[in-house]
C-alpha atoms as a PDB file:
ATOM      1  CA  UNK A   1      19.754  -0.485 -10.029  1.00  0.00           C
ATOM      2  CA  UNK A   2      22.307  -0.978 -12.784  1.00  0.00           C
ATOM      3  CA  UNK A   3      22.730   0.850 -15.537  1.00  0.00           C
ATOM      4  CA  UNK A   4      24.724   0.227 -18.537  1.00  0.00           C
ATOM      5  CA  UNK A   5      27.521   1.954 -17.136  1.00  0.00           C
ATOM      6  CA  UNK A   6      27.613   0.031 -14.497  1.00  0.00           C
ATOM      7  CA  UNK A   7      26.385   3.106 -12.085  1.00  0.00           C
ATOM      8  CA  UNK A   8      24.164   2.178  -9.087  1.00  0.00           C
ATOM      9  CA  UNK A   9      21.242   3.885  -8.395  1.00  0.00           C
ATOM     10  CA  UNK A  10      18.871   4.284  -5.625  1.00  0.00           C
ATOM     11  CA  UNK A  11      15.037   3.401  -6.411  1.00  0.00           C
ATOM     12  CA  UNK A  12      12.548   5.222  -5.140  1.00  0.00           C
ATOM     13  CA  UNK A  13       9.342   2.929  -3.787  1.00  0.00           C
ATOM     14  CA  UNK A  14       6.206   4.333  -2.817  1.00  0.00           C
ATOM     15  CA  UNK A  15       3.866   2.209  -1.786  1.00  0.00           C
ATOM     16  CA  UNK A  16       0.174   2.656  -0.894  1.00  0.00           C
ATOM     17  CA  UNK A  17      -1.426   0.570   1.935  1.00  0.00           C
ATOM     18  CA  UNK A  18      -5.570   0.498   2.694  1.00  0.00           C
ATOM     19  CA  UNK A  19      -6.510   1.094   6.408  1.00  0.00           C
ATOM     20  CA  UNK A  20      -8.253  -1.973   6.651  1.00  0.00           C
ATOM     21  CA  UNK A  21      -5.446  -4.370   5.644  1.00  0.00           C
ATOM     22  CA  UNK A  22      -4.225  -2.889   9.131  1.00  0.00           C
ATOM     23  CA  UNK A  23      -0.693  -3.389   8.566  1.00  0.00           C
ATOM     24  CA  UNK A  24       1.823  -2.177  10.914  1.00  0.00           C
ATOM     25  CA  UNK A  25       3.586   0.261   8.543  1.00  0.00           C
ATOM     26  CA  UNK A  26       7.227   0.701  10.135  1.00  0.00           C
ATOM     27  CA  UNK A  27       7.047  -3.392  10.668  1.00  0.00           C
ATOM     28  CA  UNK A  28       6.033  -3.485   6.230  1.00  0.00           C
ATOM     29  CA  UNK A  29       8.815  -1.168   5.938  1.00  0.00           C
ATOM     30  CA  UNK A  30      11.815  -3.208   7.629  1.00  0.00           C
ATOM     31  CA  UNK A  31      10.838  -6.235   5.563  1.00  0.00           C
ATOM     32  CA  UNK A  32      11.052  -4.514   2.475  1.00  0.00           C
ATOM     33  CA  UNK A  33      14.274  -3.047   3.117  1.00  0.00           C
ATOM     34  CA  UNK A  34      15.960  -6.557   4.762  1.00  0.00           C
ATOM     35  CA  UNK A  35      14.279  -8.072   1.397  1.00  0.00           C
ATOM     36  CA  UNK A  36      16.045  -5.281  -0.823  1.00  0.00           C
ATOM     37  CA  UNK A  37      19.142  -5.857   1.300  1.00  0.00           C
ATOM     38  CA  UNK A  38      19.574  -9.385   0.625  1.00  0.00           C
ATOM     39  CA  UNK A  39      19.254  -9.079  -3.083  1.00  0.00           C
ATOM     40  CA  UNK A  40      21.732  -6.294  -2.954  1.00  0.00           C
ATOM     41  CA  UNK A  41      19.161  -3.760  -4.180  1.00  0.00           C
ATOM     42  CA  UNK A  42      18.928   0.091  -3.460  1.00  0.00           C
ATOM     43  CA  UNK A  43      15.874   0.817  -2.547  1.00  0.00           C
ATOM     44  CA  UNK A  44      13.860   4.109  -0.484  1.00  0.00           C
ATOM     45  CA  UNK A  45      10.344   2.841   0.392  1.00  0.00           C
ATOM     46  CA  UNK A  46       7.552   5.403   1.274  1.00  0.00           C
ATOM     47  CA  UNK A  47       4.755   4.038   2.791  1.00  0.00           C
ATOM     48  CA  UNK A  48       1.442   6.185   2.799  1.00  0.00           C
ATOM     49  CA  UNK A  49      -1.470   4.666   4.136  1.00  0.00           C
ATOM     50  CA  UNK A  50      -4.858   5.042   2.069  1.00  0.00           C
ATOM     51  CA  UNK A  51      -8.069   6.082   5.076  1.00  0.00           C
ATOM     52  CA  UNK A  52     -10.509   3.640   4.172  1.00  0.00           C
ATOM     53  CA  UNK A  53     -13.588   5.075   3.220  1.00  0.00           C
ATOM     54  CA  UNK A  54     -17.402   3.704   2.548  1.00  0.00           C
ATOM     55  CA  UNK A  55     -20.594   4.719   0.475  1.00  0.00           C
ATOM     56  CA  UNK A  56     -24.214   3.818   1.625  1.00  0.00           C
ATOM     57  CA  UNK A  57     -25.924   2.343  -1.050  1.00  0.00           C
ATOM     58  CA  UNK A  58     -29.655   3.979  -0.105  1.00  0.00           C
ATOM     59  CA  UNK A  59     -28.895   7.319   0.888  1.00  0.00           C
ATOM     60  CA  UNK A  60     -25.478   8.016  -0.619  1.00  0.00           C
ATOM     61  CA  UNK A  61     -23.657   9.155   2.472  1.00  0.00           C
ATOM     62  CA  UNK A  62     -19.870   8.595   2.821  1.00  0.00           C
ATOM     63  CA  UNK A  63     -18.343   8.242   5.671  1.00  0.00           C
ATOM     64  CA  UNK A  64     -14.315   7.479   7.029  1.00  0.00           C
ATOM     65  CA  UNK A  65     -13.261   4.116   9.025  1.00  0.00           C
ATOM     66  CA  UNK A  66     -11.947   6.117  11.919  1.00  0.00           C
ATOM     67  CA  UNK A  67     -15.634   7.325  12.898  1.00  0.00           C
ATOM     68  CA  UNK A  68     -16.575   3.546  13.963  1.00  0.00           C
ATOM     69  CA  UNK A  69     -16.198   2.941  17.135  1.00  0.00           C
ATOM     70  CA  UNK A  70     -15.577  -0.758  16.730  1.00  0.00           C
ATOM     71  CA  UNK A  71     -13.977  -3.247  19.490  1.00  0.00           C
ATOM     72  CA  UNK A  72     -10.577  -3.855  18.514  1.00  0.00           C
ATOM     73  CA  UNK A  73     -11.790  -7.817  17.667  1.00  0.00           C
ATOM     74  CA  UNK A  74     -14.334  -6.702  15.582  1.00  0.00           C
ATOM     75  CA  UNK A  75     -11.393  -4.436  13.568  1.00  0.00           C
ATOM     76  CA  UNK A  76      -9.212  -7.310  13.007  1.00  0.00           C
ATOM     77  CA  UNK A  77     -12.164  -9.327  12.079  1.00  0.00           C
ATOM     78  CA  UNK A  78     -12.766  -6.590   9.438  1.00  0.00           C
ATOM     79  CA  UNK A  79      -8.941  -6.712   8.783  1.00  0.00           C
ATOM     80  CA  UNK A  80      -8.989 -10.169   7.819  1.00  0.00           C
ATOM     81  CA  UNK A  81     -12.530 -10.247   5.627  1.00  0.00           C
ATOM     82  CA  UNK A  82     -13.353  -7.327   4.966  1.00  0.00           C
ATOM     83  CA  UNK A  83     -17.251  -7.777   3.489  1.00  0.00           C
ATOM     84  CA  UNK A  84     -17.827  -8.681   7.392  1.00  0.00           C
ATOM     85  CA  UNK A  85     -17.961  -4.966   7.993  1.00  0.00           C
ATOM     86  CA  UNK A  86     -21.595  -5.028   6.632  1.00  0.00           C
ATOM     87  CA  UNK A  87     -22.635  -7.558   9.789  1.00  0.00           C
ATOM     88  CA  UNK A  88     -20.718  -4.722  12.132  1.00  0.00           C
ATOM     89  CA  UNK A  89     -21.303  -1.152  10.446  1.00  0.00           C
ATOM     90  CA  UNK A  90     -24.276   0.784   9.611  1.00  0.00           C
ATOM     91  CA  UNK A  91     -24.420   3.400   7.591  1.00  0.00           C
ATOM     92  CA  UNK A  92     -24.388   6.651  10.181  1.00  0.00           C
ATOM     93  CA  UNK A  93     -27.156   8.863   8.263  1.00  0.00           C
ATOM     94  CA  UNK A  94     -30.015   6.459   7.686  1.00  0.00           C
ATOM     95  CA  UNK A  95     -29.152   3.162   9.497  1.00  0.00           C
ATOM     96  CA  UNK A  96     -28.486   0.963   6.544  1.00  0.00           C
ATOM     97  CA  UNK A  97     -25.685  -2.205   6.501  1.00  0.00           C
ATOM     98  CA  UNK A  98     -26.007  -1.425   2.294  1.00  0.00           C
ATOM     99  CA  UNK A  99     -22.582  -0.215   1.586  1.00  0.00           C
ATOM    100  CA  UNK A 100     -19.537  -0.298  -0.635  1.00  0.00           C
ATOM    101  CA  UNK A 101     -16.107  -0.201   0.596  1.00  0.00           C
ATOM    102  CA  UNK A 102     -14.983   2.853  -1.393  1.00  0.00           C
ATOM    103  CA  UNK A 103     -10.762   3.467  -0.233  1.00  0.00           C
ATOM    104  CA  UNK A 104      -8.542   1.975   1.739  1.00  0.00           C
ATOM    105  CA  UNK A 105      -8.527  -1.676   0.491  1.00  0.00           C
ATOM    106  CA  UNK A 106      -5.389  -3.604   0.054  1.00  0.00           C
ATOM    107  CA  UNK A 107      -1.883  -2.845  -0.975  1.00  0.00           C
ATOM    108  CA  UNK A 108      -0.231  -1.484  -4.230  1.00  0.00           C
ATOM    109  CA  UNK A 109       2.915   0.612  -5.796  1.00  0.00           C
ATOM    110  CA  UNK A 110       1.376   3.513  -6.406  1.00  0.00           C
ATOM    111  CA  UNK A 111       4.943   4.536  -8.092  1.00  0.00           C
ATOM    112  CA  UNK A 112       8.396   3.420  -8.864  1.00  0.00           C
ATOM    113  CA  UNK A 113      11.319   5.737  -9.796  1.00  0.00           C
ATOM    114  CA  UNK A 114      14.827   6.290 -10.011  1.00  0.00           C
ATOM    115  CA  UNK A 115      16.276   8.616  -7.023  1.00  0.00           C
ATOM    116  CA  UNK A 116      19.599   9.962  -6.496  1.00  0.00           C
ATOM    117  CA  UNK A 117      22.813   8.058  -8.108  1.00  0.00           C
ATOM    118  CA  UNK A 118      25.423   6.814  -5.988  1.00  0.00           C
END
């Protein structure tokens, strides 16, 4: 980044990726920085990937993604639309497919900030 002196700075990145987009984070990570490269921009990504978690809608019970034990077809199939999980995943204390997707959907900058100057 540019300032008005003319001083280049490094940006600091941080962005925040949902289990269930199931992106491959070091793979995310070299794009970004061949895509900051080629616009001649300074930029230190941190990835940090959100666990998805879910909330039964009849009993209330919340539960974590990595306690299914799903086929790894039936994961990507979740990875690509997610509201199939509710044909795949019951809820683990009373049985039901009633739930919300609570964390670890999609992809966003959780932050953006200047780092050291160079």
């Amino acid at each position: 980044m540019t300032t008005e002196r003319g001083v280049r700075g490094l940006i600091d990145v941080t962005i925040r990726i949902g289990e269930l987009q199931q992106i491959d984070l070091e793979t995310f990570k070299f794009a970004l920085e061949q895509l900051s490269r080629q616009y001649s921009m300074h930029i230190k990504f941190e990835l940090k990937e959100e666990r998805a978690e879910f909330r039964c809608g009849v009993c209330g019970e919340v539960w974590s993604f990595e306690r299914e034990n799903l086929d790894p077809e039936i994961r990507e199939a979740i990875h690509v639309i997610p509201e199939v999980a509710h044909a795949f995943m019951r809820c683990p204390r009373c049985g039901s497919p009633d739930f919300e997707v609570i964390k670890g959907r999609g992809v966003w900058i959780e932050s953006i900030g200047e780092g050291i100057k160079c």
